[in-house]
Protein backbone atom coordinates (compact mmCIF):
# COMPACT_ATOMS: atom_id res chain seq x y z
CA UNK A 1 -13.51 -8.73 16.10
CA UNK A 2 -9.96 -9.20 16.97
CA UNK A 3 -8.61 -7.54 20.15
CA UNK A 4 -5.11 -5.90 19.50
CA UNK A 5 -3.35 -4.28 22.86
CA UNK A 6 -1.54 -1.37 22.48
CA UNK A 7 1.57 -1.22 24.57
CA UNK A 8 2.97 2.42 25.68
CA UNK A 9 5.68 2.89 28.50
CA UNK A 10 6.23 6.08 29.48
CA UNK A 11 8.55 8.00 31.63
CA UNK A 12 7.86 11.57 32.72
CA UNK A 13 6.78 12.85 29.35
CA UNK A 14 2.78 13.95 30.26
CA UNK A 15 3.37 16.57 27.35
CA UNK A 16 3.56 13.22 24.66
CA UNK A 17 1.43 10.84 26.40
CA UNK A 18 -2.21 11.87 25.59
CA UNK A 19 -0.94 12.23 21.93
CA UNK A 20 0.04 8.56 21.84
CA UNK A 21 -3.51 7.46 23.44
CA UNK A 22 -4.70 9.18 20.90
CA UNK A 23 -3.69 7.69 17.96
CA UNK A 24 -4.37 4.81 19.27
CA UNK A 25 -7.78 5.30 19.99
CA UNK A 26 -8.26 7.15 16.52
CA UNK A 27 -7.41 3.59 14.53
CA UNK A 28 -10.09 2.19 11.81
CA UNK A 29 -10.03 -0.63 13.81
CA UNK A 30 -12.54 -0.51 16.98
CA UNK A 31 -11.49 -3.42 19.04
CA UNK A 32 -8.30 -1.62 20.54
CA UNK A 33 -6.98 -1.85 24.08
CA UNK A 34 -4.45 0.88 25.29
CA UNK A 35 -2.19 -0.37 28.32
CA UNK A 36 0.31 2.40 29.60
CA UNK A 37 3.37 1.55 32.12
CA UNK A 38 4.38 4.89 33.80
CA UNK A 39 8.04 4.07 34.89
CA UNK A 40 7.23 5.58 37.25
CA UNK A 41 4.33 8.23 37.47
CA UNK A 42 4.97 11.79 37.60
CA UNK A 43 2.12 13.69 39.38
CA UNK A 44 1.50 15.22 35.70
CA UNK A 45 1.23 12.15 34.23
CA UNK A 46 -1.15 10.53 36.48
CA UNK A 47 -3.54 13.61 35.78
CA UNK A 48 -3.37 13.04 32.36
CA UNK A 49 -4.20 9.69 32.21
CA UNK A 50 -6.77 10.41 34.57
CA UNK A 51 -9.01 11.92 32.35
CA UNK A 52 -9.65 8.44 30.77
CA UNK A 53 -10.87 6.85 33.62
CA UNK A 54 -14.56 6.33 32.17
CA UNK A 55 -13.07 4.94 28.75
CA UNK A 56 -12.16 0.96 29.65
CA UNK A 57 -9.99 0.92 26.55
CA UNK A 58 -7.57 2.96 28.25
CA UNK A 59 -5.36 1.19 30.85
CA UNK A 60 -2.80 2.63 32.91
CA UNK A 61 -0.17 0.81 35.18
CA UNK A 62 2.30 2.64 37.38
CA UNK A 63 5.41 1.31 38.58
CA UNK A 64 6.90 2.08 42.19
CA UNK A 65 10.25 2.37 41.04
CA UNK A 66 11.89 3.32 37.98
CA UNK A 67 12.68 0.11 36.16
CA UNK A 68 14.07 0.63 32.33
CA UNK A 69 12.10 0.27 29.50
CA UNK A 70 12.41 -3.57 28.70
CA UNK A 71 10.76 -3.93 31.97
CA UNK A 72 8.18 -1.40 31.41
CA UNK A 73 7.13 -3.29 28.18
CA UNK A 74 7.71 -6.92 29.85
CA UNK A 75 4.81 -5.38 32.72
CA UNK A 76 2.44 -3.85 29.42
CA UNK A 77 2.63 -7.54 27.81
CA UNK A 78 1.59 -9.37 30.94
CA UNK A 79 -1.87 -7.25 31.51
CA UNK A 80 -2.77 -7.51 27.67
CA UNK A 81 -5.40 -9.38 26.35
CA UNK A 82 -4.75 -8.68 22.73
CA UNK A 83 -4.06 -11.20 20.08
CA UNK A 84 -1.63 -8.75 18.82
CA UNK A 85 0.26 -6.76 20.31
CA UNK A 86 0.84 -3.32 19.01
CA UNK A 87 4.46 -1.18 19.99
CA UNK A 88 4.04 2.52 20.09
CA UNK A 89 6.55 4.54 22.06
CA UNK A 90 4.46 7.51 24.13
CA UNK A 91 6.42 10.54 21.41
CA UNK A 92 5.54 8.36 18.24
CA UNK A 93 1.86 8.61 16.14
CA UNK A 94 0.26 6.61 13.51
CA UNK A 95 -2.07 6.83 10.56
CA UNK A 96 -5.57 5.97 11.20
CA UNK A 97 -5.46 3.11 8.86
CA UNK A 98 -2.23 1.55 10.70
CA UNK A 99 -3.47 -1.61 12.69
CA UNK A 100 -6.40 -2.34 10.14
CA UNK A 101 -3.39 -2.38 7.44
CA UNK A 102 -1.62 -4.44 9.06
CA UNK A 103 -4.29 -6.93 10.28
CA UNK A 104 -5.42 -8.00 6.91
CA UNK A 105 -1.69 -8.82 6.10
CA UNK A 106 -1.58 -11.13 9.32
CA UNK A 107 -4.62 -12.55 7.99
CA UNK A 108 -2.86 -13.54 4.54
CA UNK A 109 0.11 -14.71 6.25
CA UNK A 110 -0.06 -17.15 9.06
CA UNK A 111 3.20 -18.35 9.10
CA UNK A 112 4.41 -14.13 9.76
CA UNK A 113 4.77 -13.22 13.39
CA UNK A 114 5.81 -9.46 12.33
CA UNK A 115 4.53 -6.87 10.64
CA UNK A 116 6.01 -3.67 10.07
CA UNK A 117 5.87 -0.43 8.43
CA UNK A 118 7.33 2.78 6.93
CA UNK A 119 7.32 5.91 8.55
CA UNK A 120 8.41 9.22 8.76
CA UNK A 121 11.11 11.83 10.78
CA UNK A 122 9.49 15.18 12.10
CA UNK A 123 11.84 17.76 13.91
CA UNK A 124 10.56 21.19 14.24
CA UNK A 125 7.65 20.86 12.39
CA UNK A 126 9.08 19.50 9.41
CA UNK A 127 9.20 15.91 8.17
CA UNK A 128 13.29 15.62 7.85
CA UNK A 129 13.46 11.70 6.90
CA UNK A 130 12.06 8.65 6.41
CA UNK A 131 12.19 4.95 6.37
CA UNK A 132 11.80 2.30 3.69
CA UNK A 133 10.59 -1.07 5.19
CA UNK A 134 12.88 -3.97 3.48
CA UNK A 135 13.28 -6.80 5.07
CA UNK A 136 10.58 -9.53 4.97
CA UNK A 137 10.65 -13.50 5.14
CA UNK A 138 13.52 -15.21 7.28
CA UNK A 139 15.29 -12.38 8.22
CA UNK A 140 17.63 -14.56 10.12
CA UNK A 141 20.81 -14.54 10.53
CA UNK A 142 20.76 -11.15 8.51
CA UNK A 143 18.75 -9.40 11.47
CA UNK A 144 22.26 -10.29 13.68
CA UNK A 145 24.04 -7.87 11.59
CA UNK A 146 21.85 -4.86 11.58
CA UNK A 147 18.33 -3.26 13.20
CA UNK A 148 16.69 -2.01 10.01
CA UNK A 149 13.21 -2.45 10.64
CA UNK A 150 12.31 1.07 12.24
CA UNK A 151 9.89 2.37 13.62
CA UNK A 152 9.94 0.03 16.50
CA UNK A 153 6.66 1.53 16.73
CA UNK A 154 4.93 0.19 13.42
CA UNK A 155 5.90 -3.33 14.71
CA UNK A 156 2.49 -5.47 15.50
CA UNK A 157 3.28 -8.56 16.83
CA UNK A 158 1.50 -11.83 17.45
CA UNK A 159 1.27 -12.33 21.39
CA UNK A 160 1.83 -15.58 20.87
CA UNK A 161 5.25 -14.93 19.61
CA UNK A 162 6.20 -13.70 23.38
CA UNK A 163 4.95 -17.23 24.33
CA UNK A 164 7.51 -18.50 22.61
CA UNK A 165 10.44 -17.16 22.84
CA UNK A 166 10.18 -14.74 26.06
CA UNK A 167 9.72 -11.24 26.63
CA UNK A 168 12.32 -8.01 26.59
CA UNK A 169 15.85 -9.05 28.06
CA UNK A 170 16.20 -6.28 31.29
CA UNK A 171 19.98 -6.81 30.96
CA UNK A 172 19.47 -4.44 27.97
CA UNK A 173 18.94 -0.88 28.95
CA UNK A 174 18.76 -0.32 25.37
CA UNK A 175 18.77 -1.97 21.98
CA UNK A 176 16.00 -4.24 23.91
CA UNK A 177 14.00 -3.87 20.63
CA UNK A 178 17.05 -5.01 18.60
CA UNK A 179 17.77 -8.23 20.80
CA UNK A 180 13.81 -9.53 20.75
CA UNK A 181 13.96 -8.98 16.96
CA UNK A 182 16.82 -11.51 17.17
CA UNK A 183 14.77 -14.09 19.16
CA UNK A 184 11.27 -13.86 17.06
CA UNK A 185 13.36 -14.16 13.81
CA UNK A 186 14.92 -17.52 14.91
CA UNK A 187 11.02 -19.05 14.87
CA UNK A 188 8.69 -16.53 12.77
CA UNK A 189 8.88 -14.98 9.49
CA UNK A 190 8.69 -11.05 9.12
CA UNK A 191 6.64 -8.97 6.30
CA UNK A 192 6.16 -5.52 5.75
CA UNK A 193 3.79 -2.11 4.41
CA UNK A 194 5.56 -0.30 2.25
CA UNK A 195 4.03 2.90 3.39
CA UNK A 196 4.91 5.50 6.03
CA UNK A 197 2.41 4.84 9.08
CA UNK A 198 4.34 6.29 11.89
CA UNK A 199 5.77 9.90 12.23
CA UNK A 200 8.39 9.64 14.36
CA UNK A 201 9.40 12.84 16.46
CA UNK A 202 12.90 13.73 17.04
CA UNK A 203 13.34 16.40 19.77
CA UNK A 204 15.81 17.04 22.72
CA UNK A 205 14.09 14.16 25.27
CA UNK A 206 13.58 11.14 23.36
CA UNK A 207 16.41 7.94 23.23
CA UNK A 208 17.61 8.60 20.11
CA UNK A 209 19.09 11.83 20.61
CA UNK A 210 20.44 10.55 24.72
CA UNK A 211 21.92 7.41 22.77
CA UNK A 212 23.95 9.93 20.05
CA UNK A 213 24.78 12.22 23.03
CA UNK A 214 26.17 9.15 25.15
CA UNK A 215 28.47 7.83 22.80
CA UNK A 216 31.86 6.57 24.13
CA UNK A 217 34.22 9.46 24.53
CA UNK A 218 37.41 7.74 23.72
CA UNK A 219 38.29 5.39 20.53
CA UNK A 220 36.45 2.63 20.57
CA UNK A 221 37.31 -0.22 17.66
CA UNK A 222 36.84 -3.39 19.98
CA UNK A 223 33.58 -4.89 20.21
CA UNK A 224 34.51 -7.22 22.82
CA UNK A 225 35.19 -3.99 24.81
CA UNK A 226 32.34 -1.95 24.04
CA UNK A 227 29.39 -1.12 26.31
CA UNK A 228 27.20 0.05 23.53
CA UNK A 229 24.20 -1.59 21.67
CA UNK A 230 26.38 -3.46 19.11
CA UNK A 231 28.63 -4.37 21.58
CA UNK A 232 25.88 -5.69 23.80
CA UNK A 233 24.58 -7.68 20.89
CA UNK A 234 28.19 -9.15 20.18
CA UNK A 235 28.19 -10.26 23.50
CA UNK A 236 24.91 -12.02 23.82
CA UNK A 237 25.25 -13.57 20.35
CA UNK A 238 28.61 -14.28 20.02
CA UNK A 239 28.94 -17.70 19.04
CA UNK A 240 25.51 -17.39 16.35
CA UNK A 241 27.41 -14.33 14.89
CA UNK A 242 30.69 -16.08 14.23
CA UNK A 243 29.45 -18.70 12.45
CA UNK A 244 28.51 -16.08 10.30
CA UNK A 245 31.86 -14.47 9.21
CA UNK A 246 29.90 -11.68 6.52
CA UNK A 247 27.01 -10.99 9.27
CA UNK A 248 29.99 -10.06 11.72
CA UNK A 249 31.71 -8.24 9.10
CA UNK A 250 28.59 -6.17 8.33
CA UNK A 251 28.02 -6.02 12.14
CA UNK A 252 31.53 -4.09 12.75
CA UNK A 253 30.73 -2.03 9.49
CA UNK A 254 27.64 -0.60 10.29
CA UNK A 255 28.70 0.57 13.90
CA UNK A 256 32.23 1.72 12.62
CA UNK A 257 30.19 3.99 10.18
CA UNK A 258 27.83 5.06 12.94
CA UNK A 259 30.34 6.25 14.73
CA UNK A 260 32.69 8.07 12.37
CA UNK A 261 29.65 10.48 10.92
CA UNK A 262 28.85 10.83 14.88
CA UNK A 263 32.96 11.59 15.43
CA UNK A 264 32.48 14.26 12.62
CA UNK A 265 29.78 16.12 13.71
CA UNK A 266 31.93 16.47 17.18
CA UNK A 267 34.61 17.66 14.63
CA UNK A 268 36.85 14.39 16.20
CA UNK A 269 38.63 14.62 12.91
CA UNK A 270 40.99 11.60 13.91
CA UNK A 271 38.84 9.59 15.92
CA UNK A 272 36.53 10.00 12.35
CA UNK A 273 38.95 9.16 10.57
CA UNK A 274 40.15 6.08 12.52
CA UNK A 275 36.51 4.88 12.38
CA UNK A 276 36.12 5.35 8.70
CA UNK A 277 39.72 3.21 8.27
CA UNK A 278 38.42 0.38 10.44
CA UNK A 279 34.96 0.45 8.68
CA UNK A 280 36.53 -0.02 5.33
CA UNK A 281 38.37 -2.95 6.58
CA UNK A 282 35.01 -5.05 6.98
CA UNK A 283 33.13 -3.29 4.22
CA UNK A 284 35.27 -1.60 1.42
CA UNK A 285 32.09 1.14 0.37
CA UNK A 286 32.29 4.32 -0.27
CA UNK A 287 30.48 5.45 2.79
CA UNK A 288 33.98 4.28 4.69
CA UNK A 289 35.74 6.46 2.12
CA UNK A 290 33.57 9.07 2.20
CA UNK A 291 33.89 9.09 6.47
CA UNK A 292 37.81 9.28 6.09
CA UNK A 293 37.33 12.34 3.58
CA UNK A 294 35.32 14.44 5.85
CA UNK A 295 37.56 13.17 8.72
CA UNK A 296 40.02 15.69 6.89
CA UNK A 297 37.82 18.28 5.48
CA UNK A 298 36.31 18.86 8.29
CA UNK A 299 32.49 19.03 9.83
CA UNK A 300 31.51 22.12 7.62
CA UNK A 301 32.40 20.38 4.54
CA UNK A 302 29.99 18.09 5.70
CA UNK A 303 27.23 20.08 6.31
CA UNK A 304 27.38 21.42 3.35
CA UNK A 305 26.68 18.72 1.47
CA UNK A 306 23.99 17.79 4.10
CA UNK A 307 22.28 20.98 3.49
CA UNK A 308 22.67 19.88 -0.58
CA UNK A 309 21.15 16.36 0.04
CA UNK A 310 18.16 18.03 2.24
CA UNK A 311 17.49 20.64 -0.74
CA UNK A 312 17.15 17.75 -2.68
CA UNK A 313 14.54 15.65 -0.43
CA UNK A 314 12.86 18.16 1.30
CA UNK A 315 10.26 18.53 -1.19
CA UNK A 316 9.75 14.63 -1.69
CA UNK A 317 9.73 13.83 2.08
CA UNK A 318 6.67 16.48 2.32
CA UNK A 319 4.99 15.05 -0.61
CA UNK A 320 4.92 12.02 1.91
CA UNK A 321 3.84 12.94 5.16
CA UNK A 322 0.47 14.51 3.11
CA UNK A 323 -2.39 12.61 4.35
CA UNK A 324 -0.76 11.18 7.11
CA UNK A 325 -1.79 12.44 10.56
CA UNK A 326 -0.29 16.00 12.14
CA UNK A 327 2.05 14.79 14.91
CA UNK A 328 0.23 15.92 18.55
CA UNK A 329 2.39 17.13 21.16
């Protein structure tokens, strides 16, 4: 049977770790290997990965000093055996049926060094969004523009594919994820489930929320400037991007349009708008309309019609999540 390692780091969350053992443990698939990296090891943490001592699927690694993410992961993929390696940050769960899925579609596909899948939002206790897998094949250069293939936790790998073209950049303190995407789509092809695998938990502690808190407090339209994910990835690949004048384009679009709804919800009515103007420049949608009309409107207009959309969705996002496993904590 084919060994696939399941990589978690972790960083002082004992509350979410046994959770993400778990579902690991729970897969279809019995020849599983679970390698934690505590960055570093909170007393509480330590005791709760000490209760799998007897179980030689489960194997923890603590760090002396805090050392990011990227190389939490970098220490994970160096102890695993697997001929797959499986991503699963410690607040994220999966179906049962996950890694068999996704095994049988390596199988069928050689040539395909990813695998990905759907998943779902929860917040509260309620599932509040999903994702739609959709890019397959040779997603390069497209994959320069934009980081749509979330859940970084459905992603199974091929271990080989760190053989090839190196492990998580430590420069990147995040969007790590993002920039080894890049790398395995110059040499592999990608493919996809359509169906939600993962839940995905939003609450107050995990990266998403710190990287929407943490954006820049002062207008920011220069990538060559900016400290933030995009801006990292401009730097790094510059010269590929360029040659690619509607990847760029789509590049400054998407993070113009991240950060006008994020200027709106701060009720930065000018910076919003300002973002919303520069993002129709490169992409002339409605979403960088839309952006400059609730730059003037206002954040309550816009929460009203969020509150319409979620009326709308609730009900089908629900329908989804039946069947799929109830989130631990």
């Amino acid at each position: 049977m084919t060994l696939v390692s399941v990589i978690i780091p972790t960083y002082d969350r004992p509350s979410f770790i046994d959770g993400a053992v778990e579902t690991a443990l729970a897969q279809t698939h019995d020849d599983i290997e679970v390698v934690v990296v505590c960055d570093p090891p909170v007393d509480e943490t330590r005791a709760v990965l000490e209760q799998y001592a007897a179980d030689d699927r489960v194997r923890p690694i603590y760090n002396d000093e805090r050392l990011g993410i990227a190389a939490s992961r970098n220490r994970a993929i160096e102890h695993a055996r697997g001929e797959y390696i499986c991503i699963l940050d410690d607040d994220d769960r999966w179906a049962p049926e996950k890694v068999e899925t996704q095994l049988a579609v390596m199988a069928a596909q050689p040539d395909c060094g990813v695998v990905y899948t759907g998943g779902l939002i929860r917040q509260n206790g309620r599932t509040v969004g999903s994702y739609t897998p959709s890019m397959r094949g040779d997603i390069y250069p497209d994959i320069l523009a934009q980081f749509d293939l979330k859940p970084y936790s459905s992603h199974m790998i091929r271990a080989e594919c760190f053989e090839t073209v190196g492990t998580y950049d430590t420069a990147f303190e995040r969007g790590e994820d993002w920039d080894q995407t890049i790398r395995v789509a110059r040499e592999y092809e990608f493919e996809y489930v359509d169906e939600p695998l993962v839940v995905r938990q939003f609450h107050d502690h995990n990266v998403t929320t710190q990287m929407a808190d943490d954006r820049p407090e002062r207008l920011q339209l220069d990538l060559d400037e900016a400290g933030d994910i995009s801006g990292n990835i401009w730097s790094k690949y510059r010269d590929e991007i360029e040659r690619h004048p509607a990847i760029e384009r789509r590049l400054r679009y998407g993070r113009h349009v991240s950060y006008g709804w994020a200027e709106i919800s701060r009720n930065n009515r000018r910076r919003a708008f300002r973002y919303g103007l520069e993002a129709t420049k490169h992409g002339p949608t409605v979403t960088g309309l839309a952006i400059c009309c609730f730059a003037v409107l206002g954040s309550s207009a816009l929460d009203f019609a969020r509150f319409g959309r979620d009326v709308v969705t609730d009900t089908q996002l629900e329908r989804s999540a039946e069947g799929l496993l109830e989130p631990q904590t």
